[in-house]
PDB file of N, CA and C in Angstrom:
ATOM      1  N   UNK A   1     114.826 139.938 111.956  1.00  0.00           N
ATOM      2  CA  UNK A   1     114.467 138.758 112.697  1.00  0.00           C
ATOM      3  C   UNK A   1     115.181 137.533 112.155  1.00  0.00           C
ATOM      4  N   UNK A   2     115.054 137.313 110.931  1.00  0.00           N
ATOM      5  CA  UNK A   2     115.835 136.329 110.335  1.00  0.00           C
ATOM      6  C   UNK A   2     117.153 136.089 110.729  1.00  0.00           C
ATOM      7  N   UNK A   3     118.272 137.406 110.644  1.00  0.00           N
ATOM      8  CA  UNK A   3     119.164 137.240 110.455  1.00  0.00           C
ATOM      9  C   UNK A   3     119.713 135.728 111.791  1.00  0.00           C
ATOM     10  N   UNK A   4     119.263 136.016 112.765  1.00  0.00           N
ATOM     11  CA  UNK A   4     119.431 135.402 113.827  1.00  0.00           C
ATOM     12  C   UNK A   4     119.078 134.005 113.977  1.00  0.00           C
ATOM     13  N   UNK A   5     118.101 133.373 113.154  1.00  0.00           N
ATOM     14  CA  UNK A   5     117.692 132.470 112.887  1.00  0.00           C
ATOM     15  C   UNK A   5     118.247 131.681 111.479  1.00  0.00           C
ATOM     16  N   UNK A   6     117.773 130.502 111.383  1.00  0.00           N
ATOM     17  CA  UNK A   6     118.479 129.333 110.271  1.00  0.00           C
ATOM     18  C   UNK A   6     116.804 129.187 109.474  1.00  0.00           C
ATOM     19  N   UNK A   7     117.144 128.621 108.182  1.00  0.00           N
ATOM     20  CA  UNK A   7     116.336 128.107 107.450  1.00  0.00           C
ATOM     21  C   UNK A   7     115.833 126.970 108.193  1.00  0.00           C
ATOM     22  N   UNK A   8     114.575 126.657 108.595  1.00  0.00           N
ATOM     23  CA  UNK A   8     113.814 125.585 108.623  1.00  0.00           C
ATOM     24  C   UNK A   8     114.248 124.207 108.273  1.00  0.00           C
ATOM     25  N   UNK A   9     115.208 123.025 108.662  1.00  0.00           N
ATOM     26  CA  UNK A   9     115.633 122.068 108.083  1.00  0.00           C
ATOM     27  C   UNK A   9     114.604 120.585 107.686  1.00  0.00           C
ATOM     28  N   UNK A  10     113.376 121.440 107.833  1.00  0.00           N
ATOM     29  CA  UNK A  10     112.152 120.291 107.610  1.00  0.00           C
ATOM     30  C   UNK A  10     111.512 120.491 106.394  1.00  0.00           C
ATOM     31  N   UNK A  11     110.861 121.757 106.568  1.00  0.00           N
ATOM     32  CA  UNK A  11     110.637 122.648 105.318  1.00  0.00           C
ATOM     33  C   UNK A  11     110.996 123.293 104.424  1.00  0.00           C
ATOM     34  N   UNK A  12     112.595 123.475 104.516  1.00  0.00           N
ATOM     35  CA  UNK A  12     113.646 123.935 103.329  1.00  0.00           C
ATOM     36  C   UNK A  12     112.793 125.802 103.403  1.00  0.00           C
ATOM     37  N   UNK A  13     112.164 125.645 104.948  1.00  0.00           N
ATOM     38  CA  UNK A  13     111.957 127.298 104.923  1.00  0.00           C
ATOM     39  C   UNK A  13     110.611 128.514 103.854  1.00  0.00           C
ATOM     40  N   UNK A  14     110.357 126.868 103.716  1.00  0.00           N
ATOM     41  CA  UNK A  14     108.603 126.936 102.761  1.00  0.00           C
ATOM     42  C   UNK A  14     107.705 127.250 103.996  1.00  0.00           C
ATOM     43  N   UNK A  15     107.517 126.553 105.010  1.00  0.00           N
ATOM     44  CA  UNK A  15     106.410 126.874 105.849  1.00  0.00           C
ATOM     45  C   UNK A  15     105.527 126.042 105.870  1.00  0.00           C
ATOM     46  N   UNK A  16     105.370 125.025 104.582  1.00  0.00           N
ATOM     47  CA  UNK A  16     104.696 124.075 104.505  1.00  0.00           C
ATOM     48  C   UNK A  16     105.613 122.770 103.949  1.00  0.00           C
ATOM     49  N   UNK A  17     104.663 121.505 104.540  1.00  0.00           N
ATOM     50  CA  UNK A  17     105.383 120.256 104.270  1.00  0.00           C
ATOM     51  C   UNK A  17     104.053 119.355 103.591  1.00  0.00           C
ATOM     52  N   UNK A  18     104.642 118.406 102.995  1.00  0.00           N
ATOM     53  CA  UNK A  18     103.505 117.804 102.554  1.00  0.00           C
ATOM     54  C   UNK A  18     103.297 116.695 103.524  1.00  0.00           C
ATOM     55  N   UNK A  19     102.242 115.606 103.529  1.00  0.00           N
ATOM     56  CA  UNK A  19     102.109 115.224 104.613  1.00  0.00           C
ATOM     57  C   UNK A  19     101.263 113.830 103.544  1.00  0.00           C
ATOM     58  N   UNK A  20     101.792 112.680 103.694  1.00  0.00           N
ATOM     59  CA  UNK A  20     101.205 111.521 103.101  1.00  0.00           C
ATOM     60  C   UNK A  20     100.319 110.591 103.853  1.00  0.00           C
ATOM     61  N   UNK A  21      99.136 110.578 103.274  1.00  0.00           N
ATOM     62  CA  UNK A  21      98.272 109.280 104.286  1.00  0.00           C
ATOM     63  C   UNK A  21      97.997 108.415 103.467  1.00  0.00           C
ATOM     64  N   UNK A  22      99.023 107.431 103.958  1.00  0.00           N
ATOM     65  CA  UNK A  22      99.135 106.132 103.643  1.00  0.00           C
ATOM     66  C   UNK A  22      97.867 105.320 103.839  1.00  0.00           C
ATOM     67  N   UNK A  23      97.282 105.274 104.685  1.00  0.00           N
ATOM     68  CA  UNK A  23      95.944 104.744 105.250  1.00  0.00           C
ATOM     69  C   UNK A  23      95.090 104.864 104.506  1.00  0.00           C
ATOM     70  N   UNK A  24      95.028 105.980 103.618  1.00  0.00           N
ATOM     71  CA  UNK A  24      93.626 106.296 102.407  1.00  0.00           C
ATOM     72  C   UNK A  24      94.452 105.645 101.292  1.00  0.00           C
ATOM     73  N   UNK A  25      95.613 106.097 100.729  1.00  0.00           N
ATOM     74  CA  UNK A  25      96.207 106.089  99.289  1.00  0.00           C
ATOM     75  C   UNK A  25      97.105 105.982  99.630  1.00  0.00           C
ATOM     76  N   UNK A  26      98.639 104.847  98.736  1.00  0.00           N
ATOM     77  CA  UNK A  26      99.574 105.297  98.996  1.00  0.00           C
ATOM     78  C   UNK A  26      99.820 106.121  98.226  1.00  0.00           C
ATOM     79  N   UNK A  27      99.171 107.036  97.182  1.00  0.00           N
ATOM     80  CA  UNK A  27      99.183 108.240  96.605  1.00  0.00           C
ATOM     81  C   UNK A  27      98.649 109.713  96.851  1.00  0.00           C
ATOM     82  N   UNK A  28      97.860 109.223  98.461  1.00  0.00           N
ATOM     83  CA  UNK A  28      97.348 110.604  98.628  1.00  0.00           C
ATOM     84  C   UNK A  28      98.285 111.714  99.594  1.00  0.00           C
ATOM     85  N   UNK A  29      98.171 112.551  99.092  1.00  0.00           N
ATOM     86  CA  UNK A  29      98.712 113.314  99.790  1.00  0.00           C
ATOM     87  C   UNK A  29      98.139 115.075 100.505  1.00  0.00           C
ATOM     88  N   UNK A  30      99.008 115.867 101.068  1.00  0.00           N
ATOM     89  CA  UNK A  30      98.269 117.023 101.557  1.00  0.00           C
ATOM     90  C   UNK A  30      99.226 118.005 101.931  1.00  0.00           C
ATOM     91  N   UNK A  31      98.998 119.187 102.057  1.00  0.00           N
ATOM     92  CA  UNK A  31      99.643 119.990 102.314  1.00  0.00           C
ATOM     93  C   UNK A  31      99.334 120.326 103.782  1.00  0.00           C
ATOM     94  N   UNK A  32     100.223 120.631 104.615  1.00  0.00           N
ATOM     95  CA  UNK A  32     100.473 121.162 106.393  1.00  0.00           C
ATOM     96  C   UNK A  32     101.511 122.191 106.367  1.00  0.00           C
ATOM     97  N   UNK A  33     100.955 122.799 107.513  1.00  0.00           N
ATOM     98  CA  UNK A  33     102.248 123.942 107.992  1.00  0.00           C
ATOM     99  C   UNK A  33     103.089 122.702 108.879  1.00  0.00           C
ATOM    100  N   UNK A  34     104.165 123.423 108.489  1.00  0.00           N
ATOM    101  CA  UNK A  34     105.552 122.722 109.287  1.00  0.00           C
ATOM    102  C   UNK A  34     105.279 122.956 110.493  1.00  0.00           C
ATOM    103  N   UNK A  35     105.143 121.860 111.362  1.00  0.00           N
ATOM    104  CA  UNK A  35     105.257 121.867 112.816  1.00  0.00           C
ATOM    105  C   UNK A  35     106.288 122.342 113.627  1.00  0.00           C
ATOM    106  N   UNK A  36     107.700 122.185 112.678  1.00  0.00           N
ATOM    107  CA  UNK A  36     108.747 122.627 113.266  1.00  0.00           C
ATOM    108  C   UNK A  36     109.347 124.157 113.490  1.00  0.00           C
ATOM    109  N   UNK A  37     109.198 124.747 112.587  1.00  0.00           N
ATOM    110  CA  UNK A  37     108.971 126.139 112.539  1.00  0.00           C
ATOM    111  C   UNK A  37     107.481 126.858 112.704  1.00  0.00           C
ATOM    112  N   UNK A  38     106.403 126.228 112.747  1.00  0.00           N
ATOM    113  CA  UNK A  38     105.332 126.931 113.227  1.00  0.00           C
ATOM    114  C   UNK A  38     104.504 128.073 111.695  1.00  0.00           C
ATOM    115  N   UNK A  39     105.146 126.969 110.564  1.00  0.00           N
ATOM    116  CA  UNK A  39     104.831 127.557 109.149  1.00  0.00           C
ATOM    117  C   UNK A  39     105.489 129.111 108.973  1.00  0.00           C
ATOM    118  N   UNK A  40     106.330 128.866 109.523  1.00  0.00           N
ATOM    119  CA  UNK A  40     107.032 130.499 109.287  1.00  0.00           C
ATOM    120  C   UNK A  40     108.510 130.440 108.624  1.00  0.00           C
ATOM    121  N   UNK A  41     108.978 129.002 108.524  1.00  0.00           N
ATOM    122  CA  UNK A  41     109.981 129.268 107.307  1.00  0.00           C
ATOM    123  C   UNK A  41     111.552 129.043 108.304  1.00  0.00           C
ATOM    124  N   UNK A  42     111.645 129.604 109.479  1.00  0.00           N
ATOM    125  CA  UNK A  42     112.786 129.346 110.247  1.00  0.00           C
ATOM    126  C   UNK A  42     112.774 129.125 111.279  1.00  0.00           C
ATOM    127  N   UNK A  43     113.936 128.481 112.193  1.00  0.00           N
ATOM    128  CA  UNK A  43     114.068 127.879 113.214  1.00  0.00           C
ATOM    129  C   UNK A  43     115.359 128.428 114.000  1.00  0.00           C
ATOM    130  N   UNK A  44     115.275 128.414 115.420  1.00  0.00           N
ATOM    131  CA  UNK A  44     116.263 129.431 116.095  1.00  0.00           C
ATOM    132  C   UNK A  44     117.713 128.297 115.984  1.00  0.00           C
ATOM    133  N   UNK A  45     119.071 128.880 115.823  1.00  0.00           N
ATOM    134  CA  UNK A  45     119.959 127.885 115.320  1.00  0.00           C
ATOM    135  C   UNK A  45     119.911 126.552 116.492  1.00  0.00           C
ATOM    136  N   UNK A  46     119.557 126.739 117.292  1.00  0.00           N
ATOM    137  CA  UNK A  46     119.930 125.486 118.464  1.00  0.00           C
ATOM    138  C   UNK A  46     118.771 124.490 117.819  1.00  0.00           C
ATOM    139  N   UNK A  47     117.753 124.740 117.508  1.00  0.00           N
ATOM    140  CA  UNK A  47     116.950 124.005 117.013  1.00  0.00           C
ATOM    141  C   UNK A  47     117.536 123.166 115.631  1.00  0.00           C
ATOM    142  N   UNK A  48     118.095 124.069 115.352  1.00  0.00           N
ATOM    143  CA  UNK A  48     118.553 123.300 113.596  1.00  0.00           C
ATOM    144  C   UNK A  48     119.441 122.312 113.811  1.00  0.00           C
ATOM    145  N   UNK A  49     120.475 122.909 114.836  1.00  0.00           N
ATOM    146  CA  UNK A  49     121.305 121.695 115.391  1.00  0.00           C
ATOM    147  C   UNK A  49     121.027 120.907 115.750  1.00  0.00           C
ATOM    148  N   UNK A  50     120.105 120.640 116.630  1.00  0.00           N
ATOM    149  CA  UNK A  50     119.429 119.030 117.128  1.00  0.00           C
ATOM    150  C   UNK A  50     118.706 118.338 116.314  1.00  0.00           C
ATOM    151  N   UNK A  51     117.951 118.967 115.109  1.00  0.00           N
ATOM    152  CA  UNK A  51     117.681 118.558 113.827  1.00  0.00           C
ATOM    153  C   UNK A  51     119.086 117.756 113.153  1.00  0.00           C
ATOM    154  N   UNK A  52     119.843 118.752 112.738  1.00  0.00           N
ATOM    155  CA  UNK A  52     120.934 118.008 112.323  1.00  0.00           C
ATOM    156  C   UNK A  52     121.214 116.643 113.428  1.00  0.00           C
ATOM    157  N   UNK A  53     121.435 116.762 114.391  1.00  0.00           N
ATOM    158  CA  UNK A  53     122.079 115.841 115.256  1.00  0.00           C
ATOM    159  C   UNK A  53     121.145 114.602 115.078  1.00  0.00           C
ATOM    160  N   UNK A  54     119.973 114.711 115.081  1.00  0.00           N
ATOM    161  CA  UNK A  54     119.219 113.616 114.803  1.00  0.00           C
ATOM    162  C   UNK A  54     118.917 112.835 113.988  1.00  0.00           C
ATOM    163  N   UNK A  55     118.916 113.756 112.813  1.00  0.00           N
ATOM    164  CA  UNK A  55     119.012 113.118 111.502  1.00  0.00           C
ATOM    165  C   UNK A  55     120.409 112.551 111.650  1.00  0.00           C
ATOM    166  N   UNK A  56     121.343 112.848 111.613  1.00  0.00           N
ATOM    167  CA  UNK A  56     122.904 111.925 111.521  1.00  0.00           C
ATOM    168  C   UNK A  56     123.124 110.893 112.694  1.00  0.00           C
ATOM    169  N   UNK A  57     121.773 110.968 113.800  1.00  0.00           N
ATOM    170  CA  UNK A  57     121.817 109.977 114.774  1.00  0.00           C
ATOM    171  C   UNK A  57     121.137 108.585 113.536  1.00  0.00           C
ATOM    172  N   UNK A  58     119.649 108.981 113.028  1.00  0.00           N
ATOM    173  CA  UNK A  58     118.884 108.220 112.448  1.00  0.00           C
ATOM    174  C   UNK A  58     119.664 107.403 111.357  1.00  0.00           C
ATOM    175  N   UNK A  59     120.721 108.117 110.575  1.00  0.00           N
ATOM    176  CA  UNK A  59     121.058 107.595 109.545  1.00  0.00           C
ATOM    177  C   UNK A  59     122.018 106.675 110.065  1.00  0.00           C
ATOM    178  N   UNK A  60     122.816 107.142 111.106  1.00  0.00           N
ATOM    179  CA  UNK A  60     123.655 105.661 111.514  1.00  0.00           C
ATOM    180  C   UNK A  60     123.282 104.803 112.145  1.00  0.00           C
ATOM    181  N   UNK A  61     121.767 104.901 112.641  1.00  0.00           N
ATOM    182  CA  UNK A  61     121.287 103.835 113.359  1.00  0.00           C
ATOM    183  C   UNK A  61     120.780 102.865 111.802  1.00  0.00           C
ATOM    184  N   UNK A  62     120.308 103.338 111.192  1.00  0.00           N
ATOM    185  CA  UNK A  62     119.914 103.006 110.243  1.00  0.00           C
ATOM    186  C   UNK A  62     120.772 102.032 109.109  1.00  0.00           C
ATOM    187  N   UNK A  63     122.036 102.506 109.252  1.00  0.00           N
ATOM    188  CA  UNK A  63     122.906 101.738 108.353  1.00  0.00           C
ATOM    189  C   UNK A  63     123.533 100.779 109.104  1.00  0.00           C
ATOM    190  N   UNK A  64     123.782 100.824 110.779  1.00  0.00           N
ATOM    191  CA  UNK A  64     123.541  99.724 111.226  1.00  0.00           C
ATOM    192  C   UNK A  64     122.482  98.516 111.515  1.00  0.00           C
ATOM    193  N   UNK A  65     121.569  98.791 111.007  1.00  0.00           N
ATOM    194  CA  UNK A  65     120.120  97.593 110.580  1.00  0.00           C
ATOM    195  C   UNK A  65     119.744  97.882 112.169  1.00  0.00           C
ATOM    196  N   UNK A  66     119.697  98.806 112.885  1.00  0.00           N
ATOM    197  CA  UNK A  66     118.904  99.032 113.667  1.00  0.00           C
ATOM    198  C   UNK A  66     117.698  99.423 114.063  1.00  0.00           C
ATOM    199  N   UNK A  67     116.631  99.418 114.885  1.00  0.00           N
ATOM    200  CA  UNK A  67     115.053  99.985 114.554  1.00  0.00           C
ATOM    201  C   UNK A  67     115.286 100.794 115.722  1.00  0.00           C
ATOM    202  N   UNK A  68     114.029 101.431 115.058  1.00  0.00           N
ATOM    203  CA  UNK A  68     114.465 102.746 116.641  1.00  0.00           C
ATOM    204  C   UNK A  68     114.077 102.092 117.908  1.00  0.00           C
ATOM    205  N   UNK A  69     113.177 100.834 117.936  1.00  0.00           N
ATOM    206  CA  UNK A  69     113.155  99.975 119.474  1.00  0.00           C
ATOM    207  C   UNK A  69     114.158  99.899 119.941  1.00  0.00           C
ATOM    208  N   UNK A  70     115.100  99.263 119.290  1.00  0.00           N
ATOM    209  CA  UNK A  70     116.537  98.680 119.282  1.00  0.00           C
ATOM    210  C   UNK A  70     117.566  99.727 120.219  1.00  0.00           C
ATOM    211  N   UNK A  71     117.636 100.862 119.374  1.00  0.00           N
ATOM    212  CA  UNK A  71     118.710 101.765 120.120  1.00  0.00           C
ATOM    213  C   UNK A  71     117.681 102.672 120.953  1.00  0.00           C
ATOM    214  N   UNK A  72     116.267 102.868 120.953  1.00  0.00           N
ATOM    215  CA  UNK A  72     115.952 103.345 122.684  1.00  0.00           C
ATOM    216  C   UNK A  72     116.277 102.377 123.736  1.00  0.00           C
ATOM    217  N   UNK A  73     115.927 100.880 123.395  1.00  0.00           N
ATOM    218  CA  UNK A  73     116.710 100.133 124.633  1.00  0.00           C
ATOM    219  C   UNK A  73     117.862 100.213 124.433  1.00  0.00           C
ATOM    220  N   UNK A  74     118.601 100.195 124.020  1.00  0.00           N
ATOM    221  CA  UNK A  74     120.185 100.318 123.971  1.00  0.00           C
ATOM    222  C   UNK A  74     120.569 101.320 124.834  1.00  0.00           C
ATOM    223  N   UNK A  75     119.784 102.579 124.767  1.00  0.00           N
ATOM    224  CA  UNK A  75     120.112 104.026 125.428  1.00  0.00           C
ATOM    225  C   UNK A  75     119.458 104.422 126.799  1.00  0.00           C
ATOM    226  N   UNK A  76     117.944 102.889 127.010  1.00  0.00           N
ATOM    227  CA  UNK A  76     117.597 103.098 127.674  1.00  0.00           C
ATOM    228  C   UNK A  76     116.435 104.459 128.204  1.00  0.00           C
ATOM    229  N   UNK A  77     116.397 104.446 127.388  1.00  0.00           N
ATOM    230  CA  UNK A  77     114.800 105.739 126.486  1.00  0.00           C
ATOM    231  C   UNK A  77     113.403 105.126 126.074  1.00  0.00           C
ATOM    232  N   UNK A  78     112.278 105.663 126.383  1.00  0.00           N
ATOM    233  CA  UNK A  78     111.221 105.030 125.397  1.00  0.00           C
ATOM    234  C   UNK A  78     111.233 105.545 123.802  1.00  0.00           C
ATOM    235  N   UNK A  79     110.561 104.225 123.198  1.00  0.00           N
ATOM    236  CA  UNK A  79     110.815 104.756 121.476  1.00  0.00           C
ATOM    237  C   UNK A  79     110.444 105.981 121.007  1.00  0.00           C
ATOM    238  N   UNK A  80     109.098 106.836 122.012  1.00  0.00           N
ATOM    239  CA  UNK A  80     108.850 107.825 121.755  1.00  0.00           C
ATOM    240  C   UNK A  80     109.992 108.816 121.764  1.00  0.00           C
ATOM    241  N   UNK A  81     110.666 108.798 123.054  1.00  0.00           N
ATOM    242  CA  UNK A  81     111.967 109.658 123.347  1.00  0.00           C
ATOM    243  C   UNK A  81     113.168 109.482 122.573  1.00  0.00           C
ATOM    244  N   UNK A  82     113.155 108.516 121.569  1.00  0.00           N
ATOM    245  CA  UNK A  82     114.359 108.358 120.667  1.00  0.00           C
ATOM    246  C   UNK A  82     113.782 108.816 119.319  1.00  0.00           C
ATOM    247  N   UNK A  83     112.666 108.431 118.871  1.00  0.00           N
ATOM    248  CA  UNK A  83     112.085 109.469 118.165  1.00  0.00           C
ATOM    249  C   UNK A  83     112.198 111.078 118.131  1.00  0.00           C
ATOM    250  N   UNK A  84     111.951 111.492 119.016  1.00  0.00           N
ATOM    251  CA  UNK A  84     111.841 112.653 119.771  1.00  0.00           C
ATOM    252  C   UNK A  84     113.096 113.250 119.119  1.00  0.00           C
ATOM    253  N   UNK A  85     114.186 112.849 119.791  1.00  0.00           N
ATOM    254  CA  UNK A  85     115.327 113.201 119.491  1.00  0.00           C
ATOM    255  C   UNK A  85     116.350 112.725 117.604  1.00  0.00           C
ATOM    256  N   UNK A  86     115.785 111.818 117.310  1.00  0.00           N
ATOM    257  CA  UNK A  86     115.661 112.109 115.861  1.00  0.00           C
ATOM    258  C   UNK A  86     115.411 112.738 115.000  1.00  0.00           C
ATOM    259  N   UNK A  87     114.488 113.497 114.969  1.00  0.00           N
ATOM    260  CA  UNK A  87     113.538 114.427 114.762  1.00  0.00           C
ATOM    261  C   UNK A  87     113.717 116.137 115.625  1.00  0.00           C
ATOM    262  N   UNK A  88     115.113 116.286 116.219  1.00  0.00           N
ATOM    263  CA  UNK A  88     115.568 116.984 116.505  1.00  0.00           C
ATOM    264  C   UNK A  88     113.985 117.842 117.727  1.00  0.00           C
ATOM    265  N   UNK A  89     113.220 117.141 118.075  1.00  0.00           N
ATOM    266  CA  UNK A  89     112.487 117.806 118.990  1.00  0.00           C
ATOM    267  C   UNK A  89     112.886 117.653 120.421  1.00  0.00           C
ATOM    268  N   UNK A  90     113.904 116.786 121.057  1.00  0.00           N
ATOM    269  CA  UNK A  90     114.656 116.895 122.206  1.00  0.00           C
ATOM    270  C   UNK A  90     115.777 117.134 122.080  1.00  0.00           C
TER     271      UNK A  90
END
């Protein structure tokens, strides 16, 4: 099954992520199954790619002092949907 599939690029293929709530502690923290793989460690390659793609979207929006408001209007997207796609879930 694996072979066909990529390591998890959220979870480094642990299955779990930690998950910080700021709202209680900025020290508390918790353990979650990865949403992105479904706590199972891998992700089918098209998935990893839009992961990748998003993250290298985020980081150049980012080093241009942009907020993600900024370039969903720019693209003409809601912030949710530029999120979305940061985060390699579109």
């Amino acid at each position: 099954m694996t072979e066909d599939y990529h390591v998890c690029p959220h979870c480094q293929g642990v299955g779990i992520i930690e998950v910080v709530w700021q709202s209680v502690s900025p020290d508390a923290a918790d353990a979650a199954e990865c949403p992105m793989c479904d706590a199972c460690g891998y992700v089918p390659p098209a998935q990893a790619e839009r992961y990748d793609q998003g993250r290298k979207l985020r980081q150049d929006r980012v080093a241009a002092g942009k907020s993600l408001q900024e370039a969903a209007r720019e693209r003409g997207i809601t912030t949710k949907e530029m999120g979305d796609i940061e985060w390699g879930r579109a």
